[in-house]
C-alpha atoms as a PDB file:
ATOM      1  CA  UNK A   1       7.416 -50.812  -4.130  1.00  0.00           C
ATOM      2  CA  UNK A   2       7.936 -47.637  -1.978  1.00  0.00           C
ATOM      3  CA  UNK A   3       9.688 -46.187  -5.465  1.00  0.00           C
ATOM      4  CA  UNK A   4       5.960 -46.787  -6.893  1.00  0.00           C
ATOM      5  CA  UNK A   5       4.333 -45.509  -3.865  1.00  0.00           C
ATOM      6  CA  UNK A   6       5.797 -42.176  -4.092  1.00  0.00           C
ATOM      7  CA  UNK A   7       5.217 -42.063  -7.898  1.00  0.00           C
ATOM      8  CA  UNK A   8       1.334 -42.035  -6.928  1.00  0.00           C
ATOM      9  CA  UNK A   9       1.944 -39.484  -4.284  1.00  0.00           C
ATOM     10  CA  UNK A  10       4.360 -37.383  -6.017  1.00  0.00           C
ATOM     11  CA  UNK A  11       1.750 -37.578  -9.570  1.00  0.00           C
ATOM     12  CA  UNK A  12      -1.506 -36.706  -6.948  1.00  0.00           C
ATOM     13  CA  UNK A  13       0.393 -33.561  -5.400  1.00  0.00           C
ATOM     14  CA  UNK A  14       1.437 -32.276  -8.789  1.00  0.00           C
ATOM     15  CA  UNK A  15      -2.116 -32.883 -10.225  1.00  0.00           C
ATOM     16  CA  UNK A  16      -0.816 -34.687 -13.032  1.00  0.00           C
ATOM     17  CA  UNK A  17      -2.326 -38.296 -14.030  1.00  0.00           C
ATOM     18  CA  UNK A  18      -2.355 -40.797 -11.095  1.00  0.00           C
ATOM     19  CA  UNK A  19      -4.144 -43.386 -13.450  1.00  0.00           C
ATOM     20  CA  UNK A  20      -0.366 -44.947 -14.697  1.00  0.00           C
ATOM     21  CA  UNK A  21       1.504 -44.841 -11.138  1.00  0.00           C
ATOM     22  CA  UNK A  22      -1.661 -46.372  -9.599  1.00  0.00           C
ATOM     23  CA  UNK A  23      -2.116 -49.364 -11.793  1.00  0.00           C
ATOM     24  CA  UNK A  24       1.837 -49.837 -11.729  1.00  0.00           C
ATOM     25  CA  UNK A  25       1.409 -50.079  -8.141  1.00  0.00           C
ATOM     26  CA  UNK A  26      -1.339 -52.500  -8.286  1.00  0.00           C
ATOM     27  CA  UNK A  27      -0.193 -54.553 -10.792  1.00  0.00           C
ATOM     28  CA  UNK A  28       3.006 -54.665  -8.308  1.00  0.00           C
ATOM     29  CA  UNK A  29       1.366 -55.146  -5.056  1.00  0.00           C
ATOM     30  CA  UNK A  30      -0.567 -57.860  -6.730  1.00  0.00           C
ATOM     31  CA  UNK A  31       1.374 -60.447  -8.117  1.00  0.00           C
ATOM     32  CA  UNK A  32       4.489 -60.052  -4.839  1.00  0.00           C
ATOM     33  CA  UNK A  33       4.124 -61.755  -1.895  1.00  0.00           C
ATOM     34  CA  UNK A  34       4.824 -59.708   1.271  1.00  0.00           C
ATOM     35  CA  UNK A  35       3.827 -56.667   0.176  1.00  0.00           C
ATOM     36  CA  UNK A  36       1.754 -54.414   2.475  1.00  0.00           C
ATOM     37  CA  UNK A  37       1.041 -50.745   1.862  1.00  0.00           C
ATOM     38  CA  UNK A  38      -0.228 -50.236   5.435  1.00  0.00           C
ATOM     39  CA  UNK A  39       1.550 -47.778   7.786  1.00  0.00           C
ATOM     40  CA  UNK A  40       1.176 -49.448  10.466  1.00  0.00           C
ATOM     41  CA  UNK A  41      -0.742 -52.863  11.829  1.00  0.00           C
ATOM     42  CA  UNK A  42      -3.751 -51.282  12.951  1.00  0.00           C
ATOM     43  CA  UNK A  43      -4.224 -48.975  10.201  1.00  0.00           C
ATOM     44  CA  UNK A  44      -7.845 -47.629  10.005  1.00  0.00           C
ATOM     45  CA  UNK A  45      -7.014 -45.675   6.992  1.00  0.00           C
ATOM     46  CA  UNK A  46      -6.249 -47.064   3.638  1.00  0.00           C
ATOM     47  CA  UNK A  47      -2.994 -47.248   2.762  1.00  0.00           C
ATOM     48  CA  UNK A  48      -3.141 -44.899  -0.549  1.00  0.00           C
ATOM     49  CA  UNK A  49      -5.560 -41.958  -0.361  1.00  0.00           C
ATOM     50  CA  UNK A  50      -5.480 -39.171  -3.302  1.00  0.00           C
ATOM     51  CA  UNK A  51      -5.747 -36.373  -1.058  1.00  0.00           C
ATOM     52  CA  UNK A  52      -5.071 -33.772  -3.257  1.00  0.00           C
ATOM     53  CA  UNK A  53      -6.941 -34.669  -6.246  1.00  0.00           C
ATOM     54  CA  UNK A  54      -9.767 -35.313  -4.271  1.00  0.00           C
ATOM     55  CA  UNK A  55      -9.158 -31.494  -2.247  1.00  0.00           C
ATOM     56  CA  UNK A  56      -8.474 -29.785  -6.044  1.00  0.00           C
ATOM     57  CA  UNK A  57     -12.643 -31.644  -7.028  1.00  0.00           C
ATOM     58  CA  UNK A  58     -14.173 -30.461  -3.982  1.00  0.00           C
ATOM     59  CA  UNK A  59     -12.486 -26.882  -4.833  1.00  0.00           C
ATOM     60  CA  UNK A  60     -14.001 -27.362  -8.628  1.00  0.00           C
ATOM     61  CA  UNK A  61     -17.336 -28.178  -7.354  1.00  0.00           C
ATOM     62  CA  UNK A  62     -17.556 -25.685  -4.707  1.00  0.00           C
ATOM     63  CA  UNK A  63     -16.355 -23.061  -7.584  1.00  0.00           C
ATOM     64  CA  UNK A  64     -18.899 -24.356  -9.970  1.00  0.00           C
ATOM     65  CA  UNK A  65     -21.933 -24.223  -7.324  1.00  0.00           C
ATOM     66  CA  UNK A  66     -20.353 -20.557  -6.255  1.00  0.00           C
ATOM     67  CA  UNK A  67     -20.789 -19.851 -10.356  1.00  0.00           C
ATOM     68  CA  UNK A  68     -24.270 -20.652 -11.001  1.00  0.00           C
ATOM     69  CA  UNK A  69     -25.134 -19.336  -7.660  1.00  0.00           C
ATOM     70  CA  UNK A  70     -23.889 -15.935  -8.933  1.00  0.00           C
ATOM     71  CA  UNK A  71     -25.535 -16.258 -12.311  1.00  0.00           C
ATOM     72  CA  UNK A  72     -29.165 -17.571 -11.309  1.00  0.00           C
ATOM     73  CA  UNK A  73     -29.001 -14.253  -9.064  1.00  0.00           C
ATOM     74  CA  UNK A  74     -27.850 -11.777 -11.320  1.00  0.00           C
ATOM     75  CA  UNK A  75     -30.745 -13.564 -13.956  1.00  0.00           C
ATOM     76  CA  UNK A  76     -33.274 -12.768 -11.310  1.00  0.00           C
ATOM     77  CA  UNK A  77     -32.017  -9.297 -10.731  1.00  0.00           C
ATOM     78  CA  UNK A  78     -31.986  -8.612 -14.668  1.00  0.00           C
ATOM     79  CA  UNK A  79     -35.927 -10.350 -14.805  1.00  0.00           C
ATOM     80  CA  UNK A  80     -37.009  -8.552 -11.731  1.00  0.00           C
ATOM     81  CA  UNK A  81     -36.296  -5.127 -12.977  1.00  0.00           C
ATOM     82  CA  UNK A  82     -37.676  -5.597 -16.351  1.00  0.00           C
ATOM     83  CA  UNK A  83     -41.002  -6.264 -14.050  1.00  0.00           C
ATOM     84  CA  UNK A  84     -40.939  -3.539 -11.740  1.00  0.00           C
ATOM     85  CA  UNK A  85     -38.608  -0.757 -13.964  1.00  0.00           C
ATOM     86  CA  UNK A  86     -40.784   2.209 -12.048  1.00  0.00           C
ATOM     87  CA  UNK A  87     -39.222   0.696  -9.054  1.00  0.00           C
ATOM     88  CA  UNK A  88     -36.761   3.055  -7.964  1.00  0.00           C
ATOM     89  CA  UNK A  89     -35.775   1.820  -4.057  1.00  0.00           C
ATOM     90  CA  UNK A  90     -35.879  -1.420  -5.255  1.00  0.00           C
ATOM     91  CA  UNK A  91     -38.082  -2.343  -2.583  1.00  0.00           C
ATOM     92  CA  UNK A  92     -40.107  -4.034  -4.486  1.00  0.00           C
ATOM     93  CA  UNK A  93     -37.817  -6.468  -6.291  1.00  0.00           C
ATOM     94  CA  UNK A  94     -36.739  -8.162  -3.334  1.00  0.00           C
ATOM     95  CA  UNK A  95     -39.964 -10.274  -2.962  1.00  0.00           C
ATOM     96  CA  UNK A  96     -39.416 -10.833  -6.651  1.00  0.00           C
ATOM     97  CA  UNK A  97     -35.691 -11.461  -6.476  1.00  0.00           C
ATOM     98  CA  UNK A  98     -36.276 -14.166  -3.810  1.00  0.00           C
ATOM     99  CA  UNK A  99     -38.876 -16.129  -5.642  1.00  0.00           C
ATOM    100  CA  UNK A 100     -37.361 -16.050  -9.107  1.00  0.00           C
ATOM    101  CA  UNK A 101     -33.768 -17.628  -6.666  1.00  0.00           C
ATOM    102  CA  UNK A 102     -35.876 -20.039  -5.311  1.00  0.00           C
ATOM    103  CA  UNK A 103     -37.931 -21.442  -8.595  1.00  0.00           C
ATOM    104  CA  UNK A 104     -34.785 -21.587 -10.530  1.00  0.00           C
ATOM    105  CA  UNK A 105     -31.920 -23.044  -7.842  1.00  0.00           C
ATOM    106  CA  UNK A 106     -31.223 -26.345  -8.766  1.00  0.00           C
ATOM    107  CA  UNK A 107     -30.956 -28.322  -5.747  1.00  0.00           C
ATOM    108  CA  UNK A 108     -27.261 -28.669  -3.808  1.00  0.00           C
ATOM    109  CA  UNK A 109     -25.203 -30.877  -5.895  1.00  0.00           C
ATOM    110  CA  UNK A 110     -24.070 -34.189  -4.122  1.00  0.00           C
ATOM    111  CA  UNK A 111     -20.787 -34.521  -1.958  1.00  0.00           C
ATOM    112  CA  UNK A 112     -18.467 -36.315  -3.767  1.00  0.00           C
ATOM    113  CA  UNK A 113     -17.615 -39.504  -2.129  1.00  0.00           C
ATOM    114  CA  UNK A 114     -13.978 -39.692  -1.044  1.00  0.00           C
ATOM    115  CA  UNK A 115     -13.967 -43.768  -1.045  1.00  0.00           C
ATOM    116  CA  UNK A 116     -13.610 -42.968  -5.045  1.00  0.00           C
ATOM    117  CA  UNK A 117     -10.103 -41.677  -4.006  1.00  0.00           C
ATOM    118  CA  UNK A 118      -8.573 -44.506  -1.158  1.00  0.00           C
ATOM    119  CA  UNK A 119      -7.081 -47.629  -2.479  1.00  0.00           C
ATOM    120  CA  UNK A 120      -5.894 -50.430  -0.607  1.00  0.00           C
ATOM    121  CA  UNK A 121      -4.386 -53.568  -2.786  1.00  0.00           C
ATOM    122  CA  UNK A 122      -3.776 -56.912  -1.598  1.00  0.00           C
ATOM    123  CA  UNK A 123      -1.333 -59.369  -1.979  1.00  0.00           C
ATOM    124  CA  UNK A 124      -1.533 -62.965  -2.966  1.00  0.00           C
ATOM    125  CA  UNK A 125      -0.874 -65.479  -0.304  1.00  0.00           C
ATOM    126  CA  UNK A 126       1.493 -67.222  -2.964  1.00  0.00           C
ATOM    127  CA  UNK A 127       3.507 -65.828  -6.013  1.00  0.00           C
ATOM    128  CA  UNK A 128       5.631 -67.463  -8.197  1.00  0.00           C
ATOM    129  CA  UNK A 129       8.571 -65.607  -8.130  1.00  0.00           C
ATOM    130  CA  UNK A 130      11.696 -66.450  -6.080  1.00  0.00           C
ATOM    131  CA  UNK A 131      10.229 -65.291  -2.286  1.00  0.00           C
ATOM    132  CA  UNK A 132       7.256 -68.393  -3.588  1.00  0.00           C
ATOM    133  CA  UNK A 133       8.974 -70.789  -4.596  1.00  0.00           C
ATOM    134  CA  UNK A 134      11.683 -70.677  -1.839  1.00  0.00           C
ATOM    135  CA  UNK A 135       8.875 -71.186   0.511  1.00  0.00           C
ATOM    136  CA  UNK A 136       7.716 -74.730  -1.667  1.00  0.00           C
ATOM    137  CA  UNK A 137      11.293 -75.446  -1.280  1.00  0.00           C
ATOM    138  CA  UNK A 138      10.723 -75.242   2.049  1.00  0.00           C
ATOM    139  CA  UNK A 139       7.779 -76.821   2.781  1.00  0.00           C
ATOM    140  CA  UNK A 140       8.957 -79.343   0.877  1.00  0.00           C
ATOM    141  CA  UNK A 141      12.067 -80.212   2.362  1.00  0.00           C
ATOM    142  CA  UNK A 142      10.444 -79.902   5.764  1.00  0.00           C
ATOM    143  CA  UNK A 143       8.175 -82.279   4.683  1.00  0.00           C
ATOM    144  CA  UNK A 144      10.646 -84.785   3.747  1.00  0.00           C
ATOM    145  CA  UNK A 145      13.223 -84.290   6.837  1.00  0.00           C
ATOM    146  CA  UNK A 146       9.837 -85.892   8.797  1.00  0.00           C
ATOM    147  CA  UNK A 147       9.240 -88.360   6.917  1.00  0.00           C
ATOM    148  CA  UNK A 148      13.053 -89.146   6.493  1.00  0.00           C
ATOM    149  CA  UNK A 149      12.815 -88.745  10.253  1.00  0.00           C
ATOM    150  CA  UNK A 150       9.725 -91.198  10.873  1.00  0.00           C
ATOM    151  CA  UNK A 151      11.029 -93.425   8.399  1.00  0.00           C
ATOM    152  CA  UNK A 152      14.095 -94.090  10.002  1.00  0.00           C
ATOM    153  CA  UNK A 153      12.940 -94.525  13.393  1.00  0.00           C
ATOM    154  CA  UNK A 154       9.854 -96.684  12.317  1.00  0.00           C
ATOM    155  CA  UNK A 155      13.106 -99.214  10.461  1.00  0.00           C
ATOM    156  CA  UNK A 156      15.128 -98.596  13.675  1.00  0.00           C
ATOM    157  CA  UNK A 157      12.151-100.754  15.824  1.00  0.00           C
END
């Protein structure tokens, strides 16, 4: 499991797909008893955060707000001076710079959520595999030592 773990870490650090570690792990962590991602017992955090994928999508968006930032202004600067081209200071086109940014600005684009990148899987109570079916054995056995147990002393009377 910690082989898997670090197959989603190692794949989110390099920026290559996560989506094949990830569901490995899951698929793991979900049919094996006793399996628990979390670091520790109190754990506020889940246990398996994409930090860099979700760091290299903030960048992206920050880059593509930056972009169209820089072209709405340098559209307003080209529109402005086609409507004041006697304007030599410039002083002018200000005003109109500032109006033309504000009319055409889309509004600031949405935070992306991090809860998209933190997964925490959980494991069945019961799996059939050999840590499951030890622990019918068990049950079972403990189950019939008290009855043996009862059984004999209830004859014994």
């Amino acid at each position: 499991m910690i082989e898997l773990r670090d197959a989603v870490y190692t794949a989110d650090k390099d920026g290559t797909d996560v989506t094949k570690p990830l569901k490995a792990l899951q698929a793991y962590v979900t049919t094996h008893m006793n399996t628990d991602l979390n670091a520790g017992g109190n754990s506020v955090y889940p246990p398996v955060q994409l930090k860099y994928t979700y760091e290299r999508l903030v960048k992206a968006q920050k880059e593509q707000a930056s972009l169209t930032s820089s072209q709405i202004y340098s559209a307003a600067q080209a529109y402005c001076e086609q409507q004041n081209s006697s304007d030599f200071s410039g002083r002018n086109r200000i005003p109109c710079i500032e109006q033309y940014v504000q009319s055409h600005s889309s509004k600031k684009p949405a935070a992306v959520p991090d809860a998209l990148y933190k997964f925490a899987f959980v494991a069945p109570r019961w799996s059939p595999d050999l840590a499951g079916w030890t622990m019918v054995l068990g049950v079972l056995s403990a189950a019939l030592f008290v009855i043996s147990f009862a059984t004999r002393r209830w004859l014994n009377h």
